[in-house]
N, C-alpha and C. Protein backbone atom coordinates (compact mmCIF):
# COMPACT_ATOMS: atom_id res chain seq x y z
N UNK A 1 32.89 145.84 -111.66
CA UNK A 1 33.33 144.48 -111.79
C UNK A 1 34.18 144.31 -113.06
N UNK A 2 33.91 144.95 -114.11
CA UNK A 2 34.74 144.84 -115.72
C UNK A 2 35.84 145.26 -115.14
N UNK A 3 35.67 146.06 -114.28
CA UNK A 3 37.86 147.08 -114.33
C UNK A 3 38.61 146.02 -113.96
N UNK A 4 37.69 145.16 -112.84
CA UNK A 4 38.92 144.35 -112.35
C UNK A 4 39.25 143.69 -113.39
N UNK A 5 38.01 142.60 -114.29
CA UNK A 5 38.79 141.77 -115.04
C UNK A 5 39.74 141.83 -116.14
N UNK A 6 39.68 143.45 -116.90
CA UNK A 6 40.76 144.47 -117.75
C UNK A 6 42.16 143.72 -117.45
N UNK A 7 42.01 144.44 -115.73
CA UNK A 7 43.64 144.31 -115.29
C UNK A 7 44.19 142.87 -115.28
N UNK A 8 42.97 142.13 -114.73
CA UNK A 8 43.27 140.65 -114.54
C UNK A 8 43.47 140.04 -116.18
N UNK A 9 43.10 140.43 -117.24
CA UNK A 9 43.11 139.76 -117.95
C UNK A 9 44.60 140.08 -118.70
N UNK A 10 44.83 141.40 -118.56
CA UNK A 10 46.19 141.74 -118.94
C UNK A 10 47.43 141.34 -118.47
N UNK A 11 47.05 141.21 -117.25
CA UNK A 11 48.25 140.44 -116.13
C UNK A 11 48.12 138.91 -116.69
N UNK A 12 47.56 138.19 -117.05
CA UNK A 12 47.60 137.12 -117.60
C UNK A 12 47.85 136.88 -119.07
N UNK A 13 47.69 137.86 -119.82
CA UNK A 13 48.11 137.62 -121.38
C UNK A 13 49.43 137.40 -121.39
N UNK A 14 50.06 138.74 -120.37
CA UNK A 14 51.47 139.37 -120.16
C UNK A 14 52.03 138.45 -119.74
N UNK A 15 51.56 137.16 -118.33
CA UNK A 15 52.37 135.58 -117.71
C UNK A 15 52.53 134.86 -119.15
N UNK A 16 51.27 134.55 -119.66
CA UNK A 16 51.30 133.72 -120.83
C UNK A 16 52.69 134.28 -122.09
N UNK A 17 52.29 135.50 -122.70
CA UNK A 17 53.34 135.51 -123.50
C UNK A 17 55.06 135.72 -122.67
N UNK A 18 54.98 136.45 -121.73
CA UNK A 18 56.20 135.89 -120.91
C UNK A 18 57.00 134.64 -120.72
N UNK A 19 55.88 133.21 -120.73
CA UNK A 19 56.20 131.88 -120.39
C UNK A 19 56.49 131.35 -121.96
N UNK A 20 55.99 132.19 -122.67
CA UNK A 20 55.73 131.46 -124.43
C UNK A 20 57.34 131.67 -124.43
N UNK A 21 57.79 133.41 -124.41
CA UNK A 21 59.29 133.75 -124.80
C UNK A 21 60.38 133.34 -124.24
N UNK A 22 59.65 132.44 -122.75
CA UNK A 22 61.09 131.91 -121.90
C UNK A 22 61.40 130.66 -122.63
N UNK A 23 60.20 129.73 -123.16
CA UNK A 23 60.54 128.32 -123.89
C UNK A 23 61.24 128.62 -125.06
N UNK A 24 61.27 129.72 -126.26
CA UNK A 24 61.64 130.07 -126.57
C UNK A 24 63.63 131.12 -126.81
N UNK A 25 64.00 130.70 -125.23
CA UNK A 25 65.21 131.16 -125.50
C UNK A 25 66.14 130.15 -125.61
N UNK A 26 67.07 130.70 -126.45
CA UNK A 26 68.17 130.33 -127.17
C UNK A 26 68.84 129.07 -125.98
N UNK A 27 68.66 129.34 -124.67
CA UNK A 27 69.41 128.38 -123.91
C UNK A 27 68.45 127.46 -123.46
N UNK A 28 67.35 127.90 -123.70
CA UNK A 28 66.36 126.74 -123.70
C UNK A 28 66.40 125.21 -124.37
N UNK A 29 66.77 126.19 -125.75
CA UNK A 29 66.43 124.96 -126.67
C UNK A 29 67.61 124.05 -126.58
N UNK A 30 69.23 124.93 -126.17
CA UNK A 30 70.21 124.03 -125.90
C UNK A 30 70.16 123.29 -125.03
N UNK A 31 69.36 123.44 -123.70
CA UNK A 31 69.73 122.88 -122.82
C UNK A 31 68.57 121.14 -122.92
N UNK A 32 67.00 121.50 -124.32
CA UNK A 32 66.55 120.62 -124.45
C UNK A 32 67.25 119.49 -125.11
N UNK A 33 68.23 120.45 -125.71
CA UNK A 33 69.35 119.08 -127.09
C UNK A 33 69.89 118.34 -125.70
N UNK A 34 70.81 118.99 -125.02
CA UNK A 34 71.43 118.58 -124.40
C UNK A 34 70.28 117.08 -123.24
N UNK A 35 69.56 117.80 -123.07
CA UNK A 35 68.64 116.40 -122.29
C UNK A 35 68.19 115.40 -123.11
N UNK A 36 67.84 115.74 -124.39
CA UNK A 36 67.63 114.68 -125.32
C UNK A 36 69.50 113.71 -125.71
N UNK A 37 70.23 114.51 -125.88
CA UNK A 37 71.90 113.65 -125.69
C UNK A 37 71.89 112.91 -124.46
N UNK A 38 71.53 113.23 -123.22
CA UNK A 38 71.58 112.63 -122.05
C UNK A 38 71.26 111.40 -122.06
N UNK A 39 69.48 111.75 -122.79
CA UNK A 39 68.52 110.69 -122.50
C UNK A 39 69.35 109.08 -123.38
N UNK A 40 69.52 109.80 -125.02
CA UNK A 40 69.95 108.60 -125.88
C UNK A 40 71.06 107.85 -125.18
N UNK A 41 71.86 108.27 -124.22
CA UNK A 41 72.98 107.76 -123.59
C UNK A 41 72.63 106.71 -122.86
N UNK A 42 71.26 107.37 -121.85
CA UNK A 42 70.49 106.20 -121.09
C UNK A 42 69.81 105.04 -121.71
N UNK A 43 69.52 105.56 -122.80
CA UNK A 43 69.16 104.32 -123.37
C UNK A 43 69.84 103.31 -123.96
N UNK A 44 71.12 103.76 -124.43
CA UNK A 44 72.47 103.10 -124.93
C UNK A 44 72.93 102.06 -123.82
N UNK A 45 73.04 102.51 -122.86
CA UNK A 45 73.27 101.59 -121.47
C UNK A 45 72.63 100.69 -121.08
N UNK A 46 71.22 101.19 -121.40
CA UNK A 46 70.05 100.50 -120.38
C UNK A 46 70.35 98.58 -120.49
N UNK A 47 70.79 98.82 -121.85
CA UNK A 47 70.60 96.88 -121.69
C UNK A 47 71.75 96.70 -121.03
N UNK A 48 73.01 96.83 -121.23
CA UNK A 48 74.11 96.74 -120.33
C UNK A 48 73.12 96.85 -118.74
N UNK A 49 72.81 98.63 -118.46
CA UNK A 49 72.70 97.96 -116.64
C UNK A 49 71.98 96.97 -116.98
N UNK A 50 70.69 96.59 -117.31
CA UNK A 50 70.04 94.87 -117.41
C UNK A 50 70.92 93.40 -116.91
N UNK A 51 72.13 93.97 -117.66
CA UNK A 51 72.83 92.17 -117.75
C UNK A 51 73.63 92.38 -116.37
N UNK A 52 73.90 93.60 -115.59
CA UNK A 52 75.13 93.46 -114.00
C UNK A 52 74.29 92.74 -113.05
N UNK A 53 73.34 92.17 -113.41
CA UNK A 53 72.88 91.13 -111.65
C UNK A 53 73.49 89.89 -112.07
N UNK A 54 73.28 89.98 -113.69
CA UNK A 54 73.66 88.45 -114.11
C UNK A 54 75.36 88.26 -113.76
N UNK A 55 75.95 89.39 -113.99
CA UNK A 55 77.34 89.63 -114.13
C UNK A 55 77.65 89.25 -112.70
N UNK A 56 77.25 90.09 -111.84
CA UNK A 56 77.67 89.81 -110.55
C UNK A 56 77.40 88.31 -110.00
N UNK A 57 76.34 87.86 -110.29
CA UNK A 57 75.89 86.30 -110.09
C UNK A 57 77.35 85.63 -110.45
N UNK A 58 77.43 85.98 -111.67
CA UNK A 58 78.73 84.60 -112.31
C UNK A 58 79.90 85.43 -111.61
N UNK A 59 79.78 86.64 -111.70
CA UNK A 59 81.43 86.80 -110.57
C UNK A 59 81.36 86.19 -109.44
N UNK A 60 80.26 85.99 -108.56
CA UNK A 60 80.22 85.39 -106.86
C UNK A 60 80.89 83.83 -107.22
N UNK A 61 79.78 83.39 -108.50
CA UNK A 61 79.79 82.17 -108.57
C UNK A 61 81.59 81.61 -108.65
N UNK A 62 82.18 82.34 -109.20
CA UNK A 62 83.64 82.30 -109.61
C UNK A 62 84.82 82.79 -108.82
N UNK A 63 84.06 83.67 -107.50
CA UNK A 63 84.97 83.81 -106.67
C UNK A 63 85.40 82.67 -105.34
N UNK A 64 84.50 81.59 -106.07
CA UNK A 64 84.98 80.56 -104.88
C UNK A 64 85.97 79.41 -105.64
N UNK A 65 86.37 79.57 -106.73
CA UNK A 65 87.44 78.59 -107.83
C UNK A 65 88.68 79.86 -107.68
N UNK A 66 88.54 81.01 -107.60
CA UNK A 66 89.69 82.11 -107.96
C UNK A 66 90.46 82.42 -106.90
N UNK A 67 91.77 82.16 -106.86
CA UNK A 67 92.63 82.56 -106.02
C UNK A 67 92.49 84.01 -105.18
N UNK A 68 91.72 84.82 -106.29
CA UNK A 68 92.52 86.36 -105.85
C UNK A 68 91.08 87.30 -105.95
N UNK A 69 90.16 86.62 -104.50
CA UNK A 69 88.88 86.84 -103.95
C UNK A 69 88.75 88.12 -104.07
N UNK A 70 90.08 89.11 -104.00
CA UNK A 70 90.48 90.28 -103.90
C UNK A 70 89.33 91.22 -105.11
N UNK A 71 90.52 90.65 -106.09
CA UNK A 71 90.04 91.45 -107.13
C UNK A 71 88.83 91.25 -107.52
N UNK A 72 87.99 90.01 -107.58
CA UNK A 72 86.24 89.37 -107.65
C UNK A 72 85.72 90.39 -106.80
N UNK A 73 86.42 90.75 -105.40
CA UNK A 73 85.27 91.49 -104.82
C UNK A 73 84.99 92.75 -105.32
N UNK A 74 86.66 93.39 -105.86
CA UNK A 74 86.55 94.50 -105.72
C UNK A 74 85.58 94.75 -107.19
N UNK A 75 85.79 93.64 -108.34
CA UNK A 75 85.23 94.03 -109.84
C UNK A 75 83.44 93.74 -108.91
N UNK A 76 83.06 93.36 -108.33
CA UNK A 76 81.61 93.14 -107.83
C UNK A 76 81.08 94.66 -106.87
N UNK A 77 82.30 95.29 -106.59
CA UNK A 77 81.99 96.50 -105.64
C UNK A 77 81.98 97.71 -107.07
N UNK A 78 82.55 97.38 -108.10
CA UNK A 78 82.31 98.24 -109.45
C UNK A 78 80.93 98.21 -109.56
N UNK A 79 80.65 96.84 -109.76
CA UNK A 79 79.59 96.87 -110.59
C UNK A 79 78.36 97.40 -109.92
N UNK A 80 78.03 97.32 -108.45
CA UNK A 80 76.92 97.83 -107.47
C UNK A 80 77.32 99.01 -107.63
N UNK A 81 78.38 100.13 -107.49
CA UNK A 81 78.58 101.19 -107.70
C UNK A 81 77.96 102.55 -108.63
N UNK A 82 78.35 100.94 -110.03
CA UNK A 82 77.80 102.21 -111.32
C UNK A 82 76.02 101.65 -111.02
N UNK A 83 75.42 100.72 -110.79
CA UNK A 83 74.40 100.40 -110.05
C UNK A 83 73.77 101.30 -109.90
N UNK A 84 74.51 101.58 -109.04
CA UNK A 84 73.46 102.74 -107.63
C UNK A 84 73.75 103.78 -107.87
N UNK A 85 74.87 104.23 -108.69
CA UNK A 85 75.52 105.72 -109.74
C UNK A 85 73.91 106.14 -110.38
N UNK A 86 73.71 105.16 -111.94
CA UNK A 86 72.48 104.96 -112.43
C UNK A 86 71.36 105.24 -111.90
N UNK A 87 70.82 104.36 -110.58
CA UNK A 87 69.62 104.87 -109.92
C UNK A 87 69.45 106.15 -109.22
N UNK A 88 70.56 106.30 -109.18
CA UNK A 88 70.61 108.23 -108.93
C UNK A 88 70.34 108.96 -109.89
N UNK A 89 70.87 108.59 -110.92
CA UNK A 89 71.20 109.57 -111.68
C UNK A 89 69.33 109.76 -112.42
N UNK A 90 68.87 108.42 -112.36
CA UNK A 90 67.56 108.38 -113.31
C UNK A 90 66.99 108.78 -111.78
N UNK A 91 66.77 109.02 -110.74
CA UNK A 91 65.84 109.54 -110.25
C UNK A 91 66.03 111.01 -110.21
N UNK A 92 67.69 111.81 -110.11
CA UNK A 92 67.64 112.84 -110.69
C UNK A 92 67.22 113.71 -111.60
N UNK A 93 67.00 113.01 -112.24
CA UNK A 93 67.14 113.39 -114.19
C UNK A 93 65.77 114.53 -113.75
N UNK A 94 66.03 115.51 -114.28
CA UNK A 94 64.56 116.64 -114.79
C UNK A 94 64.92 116.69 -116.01
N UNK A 95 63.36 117.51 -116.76
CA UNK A 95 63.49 117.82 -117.43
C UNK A 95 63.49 119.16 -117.94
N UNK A 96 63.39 120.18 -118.92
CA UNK A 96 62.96 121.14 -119.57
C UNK A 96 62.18 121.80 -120.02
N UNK A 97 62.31 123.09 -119.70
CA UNK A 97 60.59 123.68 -119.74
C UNK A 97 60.13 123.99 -121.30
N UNK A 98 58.64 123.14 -121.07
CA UNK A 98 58.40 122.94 -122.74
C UNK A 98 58.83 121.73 -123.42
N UNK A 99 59.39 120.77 -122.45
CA UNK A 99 59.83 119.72 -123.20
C UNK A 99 59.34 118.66 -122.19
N UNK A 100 57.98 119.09 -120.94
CA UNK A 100 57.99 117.70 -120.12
C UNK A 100 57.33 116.66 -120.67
N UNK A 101 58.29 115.52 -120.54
CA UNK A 101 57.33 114.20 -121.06
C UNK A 101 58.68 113.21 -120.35
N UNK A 102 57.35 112.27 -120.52
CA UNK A 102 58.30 110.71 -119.71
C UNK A 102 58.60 109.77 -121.17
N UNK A 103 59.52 108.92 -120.91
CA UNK A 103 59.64 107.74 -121.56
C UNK A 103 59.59 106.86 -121.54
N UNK A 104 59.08 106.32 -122.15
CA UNK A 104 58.89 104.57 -122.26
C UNK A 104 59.29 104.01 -123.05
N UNK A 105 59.74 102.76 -122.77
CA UNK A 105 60.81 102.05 -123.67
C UNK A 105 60.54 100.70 -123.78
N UNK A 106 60.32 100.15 -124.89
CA UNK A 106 60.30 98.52 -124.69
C UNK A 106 61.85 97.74 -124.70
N UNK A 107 61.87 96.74 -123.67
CA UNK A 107 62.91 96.22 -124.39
C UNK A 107 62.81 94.58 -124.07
N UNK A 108 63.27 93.74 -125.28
CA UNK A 108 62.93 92.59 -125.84
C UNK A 108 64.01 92.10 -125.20
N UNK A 109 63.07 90.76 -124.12
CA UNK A 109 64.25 89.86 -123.79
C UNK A 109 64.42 88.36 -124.82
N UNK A 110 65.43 87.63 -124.11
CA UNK A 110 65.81 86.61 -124.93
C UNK A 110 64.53 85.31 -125.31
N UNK A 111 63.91 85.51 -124.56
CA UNK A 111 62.90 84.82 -124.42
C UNK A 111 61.56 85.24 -125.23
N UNK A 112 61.51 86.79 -125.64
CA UNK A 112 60.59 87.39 -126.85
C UNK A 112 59.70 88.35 -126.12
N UNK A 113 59.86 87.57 -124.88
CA UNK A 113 59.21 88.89 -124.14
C UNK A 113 59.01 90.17 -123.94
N UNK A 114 58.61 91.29 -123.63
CA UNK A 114 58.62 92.36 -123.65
C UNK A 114 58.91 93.29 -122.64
N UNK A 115 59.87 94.01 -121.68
CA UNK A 115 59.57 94.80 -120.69
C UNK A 115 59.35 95.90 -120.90
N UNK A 116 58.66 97.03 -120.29
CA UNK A 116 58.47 98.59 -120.49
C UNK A 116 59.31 98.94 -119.47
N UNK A 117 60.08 99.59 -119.43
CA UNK A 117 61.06 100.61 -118.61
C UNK A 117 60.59 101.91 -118.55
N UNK A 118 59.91 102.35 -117.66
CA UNK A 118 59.23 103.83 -117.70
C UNK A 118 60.50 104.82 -117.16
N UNK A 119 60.68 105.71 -117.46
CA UNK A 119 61.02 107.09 -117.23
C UNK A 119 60.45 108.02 -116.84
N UNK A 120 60.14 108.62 -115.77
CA UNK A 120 59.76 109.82 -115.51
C UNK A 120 60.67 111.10 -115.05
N UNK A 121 60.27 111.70 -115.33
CA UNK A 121 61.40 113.27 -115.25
C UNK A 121 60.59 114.03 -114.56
N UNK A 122 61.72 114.52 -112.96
CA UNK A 122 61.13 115.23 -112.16
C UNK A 122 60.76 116.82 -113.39
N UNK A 123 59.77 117.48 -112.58
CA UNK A 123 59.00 118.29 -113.44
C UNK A 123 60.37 119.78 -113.23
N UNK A 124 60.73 120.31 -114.65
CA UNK A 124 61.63 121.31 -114.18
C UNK A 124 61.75 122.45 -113.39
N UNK A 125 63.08 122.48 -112.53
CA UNK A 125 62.37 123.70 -111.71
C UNK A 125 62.68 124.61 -111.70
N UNK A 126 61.94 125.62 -110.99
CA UNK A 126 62.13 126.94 -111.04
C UNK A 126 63.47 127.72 -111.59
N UNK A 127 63.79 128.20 -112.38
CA UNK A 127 65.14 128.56 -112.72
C UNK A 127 65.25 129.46 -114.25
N UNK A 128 66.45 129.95 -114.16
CA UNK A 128 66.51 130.91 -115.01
C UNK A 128 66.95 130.52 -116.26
N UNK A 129 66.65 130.44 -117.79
CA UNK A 129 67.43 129.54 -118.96
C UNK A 129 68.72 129.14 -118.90
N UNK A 130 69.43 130.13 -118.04
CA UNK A 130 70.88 129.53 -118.37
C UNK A 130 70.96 128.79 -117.29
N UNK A 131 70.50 128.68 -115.93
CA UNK A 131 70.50 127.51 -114.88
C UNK A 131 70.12 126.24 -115.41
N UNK A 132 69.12 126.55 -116.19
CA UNK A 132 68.70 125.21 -116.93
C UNK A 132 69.52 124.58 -117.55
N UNK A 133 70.23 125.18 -118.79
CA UNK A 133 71.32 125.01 -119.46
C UNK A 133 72.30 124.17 -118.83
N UNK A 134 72.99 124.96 -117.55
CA UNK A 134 73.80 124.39 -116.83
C UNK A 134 73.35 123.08 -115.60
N UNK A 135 71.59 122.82 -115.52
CA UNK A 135 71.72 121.74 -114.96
C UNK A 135 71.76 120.38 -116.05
N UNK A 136 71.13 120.52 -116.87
CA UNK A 136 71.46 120.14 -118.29
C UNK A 136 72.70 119.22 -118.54
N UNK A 137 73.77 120.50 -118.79
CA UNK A 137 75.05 119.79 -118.97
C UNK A 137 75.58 118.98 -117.63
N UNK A 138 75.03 118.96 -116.68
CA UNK A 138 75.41 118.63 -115.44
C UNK A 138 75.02 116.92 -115.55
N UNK A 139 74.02 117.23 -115.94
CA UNK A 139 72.69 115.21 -115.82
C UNK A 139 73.54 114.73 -116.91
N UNK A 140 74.24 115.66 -118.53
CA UNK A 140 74.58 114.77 -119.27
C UNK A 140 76.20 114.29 -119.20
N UNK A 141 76.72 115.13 -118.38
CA UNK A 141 78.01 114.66 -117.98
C UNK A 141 78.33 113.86 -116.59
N UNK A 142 77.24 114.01 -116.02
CA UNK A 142 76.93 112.04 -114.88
C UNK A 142 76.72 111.23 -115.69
N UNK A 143 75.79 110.92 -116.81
CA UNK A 143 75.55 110.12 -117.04
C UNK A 143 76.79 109.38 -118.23
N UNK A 144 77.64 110.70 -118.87
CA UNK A 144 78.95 110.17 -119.43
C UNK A 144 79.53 109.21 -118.43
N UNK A 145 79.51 109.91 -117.48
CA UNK A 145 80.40 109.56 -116.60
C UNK A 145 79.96 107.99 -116.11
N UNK A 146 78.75 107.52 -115.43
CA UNK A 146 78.63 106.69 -115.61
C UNK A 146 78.54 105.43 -117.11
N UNK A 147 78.45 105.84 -118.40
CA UNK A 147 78.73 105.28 -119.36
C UNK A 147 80.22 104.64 -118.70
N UNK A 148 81.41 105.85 -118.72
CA UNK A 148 82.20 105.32 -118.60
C UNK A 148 82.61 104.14 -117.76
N UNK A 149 82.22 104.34 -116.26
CA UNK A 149 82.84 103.44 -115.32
C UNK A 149 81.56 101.93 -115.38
N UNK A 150 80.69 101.78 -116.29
CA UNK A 150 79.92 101.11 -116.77
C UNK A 150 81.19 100.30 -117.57
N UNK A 151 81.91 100.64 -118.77
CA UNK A 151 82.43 100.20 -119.76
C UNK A 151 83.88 99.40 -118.79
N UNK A 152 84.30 100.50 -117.57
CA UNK A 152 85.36 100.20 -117.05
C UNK A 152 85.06 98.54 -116.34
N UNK A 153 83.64 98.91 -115.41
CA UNK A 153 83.47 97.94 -114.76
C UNK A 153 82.87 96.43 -115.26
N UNK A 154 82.38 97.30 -116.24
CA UNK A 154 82.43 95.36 -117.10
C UNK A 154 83.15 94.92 -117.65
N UNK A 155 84.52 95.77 -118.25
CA UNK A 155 85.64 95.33 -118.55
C UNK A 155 86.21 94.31 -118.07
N UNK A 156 86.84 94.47 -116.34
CA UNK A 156 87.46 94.36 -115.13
C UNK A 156 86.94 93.10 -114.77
N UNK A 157 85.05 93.06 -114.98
CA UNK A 157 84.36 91.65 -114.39
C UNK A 157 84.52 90.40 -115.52
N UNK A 158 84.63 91.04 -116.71
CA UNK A 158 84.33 89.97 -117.58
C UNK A 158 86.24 89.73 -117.77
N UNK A 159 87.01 90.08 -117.57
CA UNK A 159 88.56 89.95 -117.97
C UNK A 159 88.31 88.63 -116.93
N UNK A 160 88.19 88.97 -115.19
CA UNK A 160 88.39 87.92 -114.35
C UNK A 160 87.31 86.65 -114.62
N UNK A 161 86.12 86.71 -115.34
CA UNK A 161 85.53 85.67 -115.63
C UNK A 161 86.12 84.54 -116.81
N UNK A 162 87.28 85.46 -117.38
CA UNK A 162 87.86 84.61 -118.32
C UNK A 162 89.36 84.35 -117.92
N UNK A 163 89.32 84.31 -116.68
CA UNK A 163 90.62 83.57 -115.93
C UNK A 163 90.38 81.52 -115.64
C-alpha cells in the first residue's frame, strides 16, 4: 500500500510545483497587467454606460421636434450598439491564472445612494502562457475599442441634443 502512495505523492508535488512555475511565467504576469489595464478601462466607462438609457430617452424625446429623424435614429442605433458591444464584452472578460477574483464596485448615485456593480470573470481557460497573453491583449483592445465608439457615440447624441 506505501509504494502506491510514494508514486502518488510524487506525481502530485511534481502537478503542484509545475502549476506554481506556470503562474510564475514571464507572460503570465504580462498578460495579468494587461487584464488589470482592461479592467481600469471598464471602470472608466462604467458611469458613462450608466447615463445611455438616459441619453437615449432625451434623444427619442427630441426626435419628434427634429427635422432629421434620420440622424436621432441613427445616434440612438450608436448608442444600443456600444450597449450590447459592453455586455459582451463583460460577459466575455476571463481572467488569469493566479489572478482569479471578481469585482465589485460601488458607485454613488445623485441621490447618495449606493449601487454595487459585480463583476465576475469567467474562470481562465485551459491554455498555454502565451495564449493567455494573447487572449489578454484581445479583451483589452475590445474594450479600447468600445471606449472609443462610446466617446464617438455620445459625441454624435449629445451634438444633436443641442440642435
Amino acid at each position: 500500500m506505501r509504494n502506491i502512495f510514494l508514486p502518488l505523492s510524487a506525481l502530485m508535488v511534481g502537478l503542484i510545483m509545475a502549476s506554481c512555475q506556470e503562474k510564475e511565467s514571464p507572460q503570465l504576469k504580462e498578460a495579468a497587467a494587461i487584464h488589470n489595464e482592461a479592467h481600469e478601462i471598464m471602470e472608466s466607462i462604467e458611469p458613462e454606460m450608466a447615463s445611455l438609457d438616459s441619453l437615449q430617452s432625451q434623444l427619442s424625446n427630441k426626435k419628434i421636434a427634429v427635422t432629421d429623424t434620420a440622424a436621432v435614429a441613427a445616434a440612438i442605433a450608436s448608442l444600443d450598439k456600444v450597449k450590447m458591444d459592453f455586455k459582451a464584452w463583460e460577459e466575455n472578460l476571463v481572467t488569469v491564472p493566479g489572478v482569479e477574483h471578481d469585482h465589485e464596485h460601488e458607485h454613488e448615485h445623485k441621490d447618495g445612494e449606493h449601487e454595487h456593480h459585480h463583476h465576475e470573470h469567467k474562470k481562465a481557460p485551459d491554455a498555454t502562457p502565451e495564449q493567455h497573453l494573447e487572449i489578454q491583449k484581445e479583451i483589452k483592445k475590445n474594450i479600447e475599442q468600445i471606449q472609443s465608439e462610446l466617446k464617438s457615440a455620445k459625441t454624435q447624441a449629445e451634438s444633436l441634443l443641442k440642435q
